[in-house]
N, C-alpha and C. Protein backbone atom coordinates (compact mmCIF):
# COMPACT_ATOMS: atom_id res chain seq x y z
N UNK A 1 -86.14 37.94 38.82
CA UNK A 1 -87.56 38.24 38.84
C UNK A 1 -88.04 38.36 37.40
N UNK A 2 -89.02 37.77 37.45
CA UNK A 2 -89.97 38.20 35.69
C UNK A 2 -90.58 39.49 35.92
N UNK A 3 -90.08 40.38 34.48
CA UNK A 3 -90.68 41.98 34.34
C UNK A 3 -91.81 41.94 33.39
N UNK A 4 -92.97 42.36 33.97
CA UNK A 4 -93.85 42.68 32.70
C UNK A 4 -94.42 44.05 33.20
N UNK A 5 -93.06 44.98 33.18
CA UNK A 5 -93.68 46.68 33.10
C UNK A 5 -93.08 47.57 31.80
N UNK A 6 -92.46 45.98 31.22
CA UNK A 6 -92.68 46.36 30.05
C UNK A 6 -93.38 46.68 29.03
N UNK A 7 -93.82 47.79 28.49
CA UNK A 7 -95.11 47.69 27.51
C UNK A 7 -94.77 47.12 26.17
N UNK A 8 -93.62 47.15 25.48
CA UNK A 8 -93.21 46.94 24.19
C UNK A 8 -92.43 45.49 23.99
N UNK A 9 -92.57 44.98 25.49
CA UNK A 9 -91.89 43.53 25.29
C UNK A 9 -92.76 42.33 25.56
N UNK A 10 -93.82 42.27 25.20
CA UNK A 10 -95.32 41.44 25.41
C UNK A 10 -94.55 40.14 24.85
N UNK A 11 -94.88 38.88 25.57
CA UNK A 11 -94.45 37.91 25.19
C UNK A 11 -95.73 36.73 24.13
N UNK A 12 -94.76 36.67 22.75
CA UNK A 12 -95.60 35.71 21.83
C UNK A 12 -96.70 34.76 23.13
N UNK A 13 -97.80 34.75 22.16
CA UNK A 13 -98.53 35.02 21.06
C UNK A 13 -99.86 36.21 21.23
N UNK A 14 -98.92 37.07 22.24
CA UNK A 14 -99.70 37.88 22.72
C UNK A 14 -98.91 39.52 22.36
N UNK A 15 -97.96 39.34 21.03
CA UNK A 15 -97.23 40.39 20.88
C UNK A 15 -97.86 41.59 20.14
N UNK A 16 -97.83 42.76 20.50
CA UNK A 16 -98.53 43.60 19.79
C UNK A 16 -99.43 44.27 20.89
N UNK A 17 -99.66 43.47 22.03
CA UNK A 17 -100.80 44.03 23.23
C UNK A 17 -100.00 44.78 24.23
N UNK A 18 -100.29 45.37 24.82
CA UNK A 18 -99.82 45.95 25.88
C UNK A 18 -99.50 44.56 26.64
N UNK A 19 -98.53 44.92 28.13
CA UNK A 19 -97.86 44.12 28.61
C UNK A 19 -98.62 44.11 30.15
N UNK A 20 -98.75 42.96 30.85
CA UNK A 20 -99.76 42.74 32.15
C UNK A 20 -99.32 41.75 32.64
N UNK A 21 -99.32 41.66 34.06
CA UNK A 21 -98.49 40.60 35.01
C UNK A 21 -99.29 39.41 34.52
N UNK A 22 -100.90 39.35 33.37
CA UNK A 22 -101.65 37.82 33.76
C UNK A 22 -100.56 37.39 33.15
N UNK A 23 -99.55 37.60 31.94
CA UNK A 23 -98.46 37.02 30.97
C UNK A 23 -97.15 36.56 31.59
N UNK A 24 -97.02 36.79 33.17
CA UNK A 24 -96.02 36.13 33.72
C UNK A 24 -95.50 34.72 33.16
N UNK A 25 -96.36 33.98 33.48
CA UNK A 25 -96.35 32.52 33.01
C UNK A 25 -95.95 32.45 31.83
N UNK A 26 -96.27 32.78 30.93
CA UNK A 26 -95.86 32.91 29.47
C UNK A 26 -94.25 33.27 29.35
N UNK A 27 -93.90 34.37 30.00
CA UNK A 27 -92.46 34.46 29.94
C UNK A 27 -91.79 33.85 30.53
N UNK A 28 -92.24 33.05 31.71
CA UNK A 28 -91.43 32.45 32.71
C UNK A 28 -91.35 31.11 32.00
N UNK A 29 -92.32 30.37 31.14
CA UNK A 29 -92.13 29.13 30.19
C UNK A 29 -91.21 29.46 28.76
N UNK A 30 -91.35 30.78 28.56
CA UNK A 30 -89.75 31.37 27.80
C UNK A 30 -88.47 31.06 28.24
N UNK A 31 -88.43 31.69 29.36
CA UNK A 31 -87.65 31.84 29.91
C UNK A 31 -86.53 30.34 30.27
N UNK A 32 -87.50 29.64 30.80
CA UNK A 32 -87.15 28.25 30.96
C UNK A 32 -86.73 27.50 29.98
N UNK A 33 -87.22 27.85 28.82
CA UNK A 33 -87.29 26.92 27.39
C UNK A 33 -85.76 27.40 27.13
N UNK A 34 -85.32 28.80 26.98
CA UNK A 34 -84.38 29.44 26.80
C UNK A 34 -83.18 29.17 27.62
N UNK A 35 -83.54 28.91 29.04
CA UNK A 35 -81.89 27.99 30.17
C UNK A 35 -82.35 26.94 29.91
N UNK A 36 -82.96 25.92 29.34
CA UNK A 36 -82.79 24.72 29.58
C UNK A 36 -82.79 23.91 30.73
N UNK A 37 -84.00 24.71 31.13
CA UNK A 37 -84.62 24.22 32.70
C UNK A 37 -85.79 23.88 32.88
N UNK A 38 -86.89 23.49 33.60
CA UNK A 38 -88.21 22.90 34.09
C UNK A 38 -88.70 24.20 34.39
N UNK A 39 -89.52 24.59 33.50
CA UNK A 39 -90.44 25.52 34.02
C UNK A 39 -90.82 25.89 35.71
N UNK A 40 -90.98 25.00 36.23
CA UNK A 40 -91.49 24.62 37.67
C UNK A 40 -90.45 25.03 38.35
N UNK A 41 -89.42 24.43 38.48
CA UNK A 41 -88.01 24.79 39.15
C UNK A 41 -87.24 25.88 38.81
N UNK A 42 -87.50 26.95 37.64
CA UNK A 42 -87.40 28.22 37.64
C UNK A 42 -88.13 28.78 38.17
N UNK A 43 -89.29 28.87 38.43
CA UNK A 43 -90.31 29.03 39.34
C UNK A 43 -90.09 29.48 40.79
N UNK A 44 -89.85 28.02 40.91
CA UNK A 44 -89.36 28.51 42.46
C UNK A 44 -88.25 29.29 42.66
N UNK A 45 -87.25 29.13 41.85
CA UNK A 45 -86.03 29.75 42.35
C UNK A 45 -86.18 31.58 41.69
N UNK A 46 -87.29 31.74 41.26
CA UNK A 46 -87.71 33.14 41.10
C UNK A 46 -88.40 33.43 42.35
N UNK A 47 -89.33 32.61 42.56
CA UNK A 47 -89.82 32.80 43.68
C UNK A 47 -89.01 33.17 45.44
N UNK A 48 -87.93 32.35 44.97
CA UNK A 48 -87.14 32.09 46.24
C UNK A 48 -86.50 33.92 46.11
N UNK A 49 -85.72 34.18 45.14
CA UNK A 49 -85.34 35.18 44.82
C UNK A 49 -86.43 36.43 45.27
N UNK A 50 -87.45 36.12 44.91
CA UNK A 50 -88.57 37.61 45.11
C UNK A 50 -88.55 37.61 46.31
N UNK A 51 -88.92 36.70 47.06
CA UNK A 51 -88.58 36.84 48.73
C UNK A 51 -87.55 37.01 49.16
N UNK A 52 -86.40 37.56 48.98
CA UNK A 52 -85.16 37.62 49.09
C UNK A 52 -85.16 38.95 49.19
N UNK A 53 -85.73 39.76 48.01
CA UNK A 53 -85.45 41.38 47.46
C UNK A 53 -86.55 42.07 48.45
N UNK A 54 -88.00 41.22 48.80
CA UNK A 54 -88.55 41.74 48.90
C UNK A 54 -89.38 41.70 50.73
N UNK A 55 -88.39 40.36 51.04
CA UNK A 55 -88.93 39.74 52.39
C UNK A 55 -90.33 38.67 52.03
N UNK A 56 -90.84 38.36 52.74
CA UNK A 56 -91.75 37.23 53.12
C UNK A 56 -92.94 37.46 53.25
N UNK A 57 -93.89 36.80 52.32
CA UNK A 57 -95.40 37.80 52.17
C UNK A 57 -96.17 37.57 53.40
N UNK A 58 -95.83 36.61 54.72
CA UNK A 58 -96.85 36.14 55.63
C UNK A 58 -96.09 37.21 56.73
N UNK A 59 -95.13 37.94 56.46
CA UNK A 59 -94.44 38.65 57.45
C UNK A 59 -95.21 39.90 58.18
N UNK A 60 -94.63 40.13 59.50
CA UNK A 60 -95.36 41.03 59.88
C UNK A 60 -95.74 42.13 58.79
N UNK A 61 -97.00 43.02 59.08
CA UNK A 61 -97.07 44.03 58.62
C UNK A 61 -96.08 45.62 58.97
N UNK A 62 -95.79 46.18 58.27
CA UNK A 62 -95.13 47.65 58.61
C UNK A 62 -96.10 48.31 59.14
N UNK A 63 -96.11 48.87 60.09
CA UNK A 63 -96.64 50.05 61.19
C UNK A 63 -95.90 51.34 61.53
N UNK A 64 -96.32 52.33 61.10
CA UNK A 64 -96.08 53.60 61.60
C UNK A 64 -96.52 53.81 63.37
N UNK A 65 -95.74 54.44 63.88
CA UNK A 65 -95.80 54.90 65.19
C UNK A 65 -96.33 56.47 65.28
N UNK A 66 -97.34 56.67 65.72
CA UNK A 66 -97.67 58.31 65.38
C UNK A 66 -97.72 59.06 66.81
């Protein structure tokens, strides 16, 4: 997964600002540049991964029983 709850790890050319999920993209084209992979196809396989940790965003909703 890409972290940006980092405050002190803002990714160039935005270093020095506080840190905010709009900069995903920015690290995730780091990131890629850095394995020697397609931006796009890290992508997904982050993606694939977040649904993994986190389940499936079209999934039922959680309901309490009261």
């Amino acid at each position: 997964m890409v972290e940006t709850d980092a405050p002190f790890l803002t990714p160039t050319p935005y270093r020095g600002r506080p840190n905010a999920p709009y900069m995903v993209p920015i690290t995730l084209r780091s990131m890629a540049e850095t394995l020697g992979t397609d931006a796009s196809m890290l992508a997904a396989q982050i993606a694939s991964n977040t649904e993994l940790v986190y389940g499936a965003w079209d999934a039922e909703p959680v309901t309490v029983d009261e």
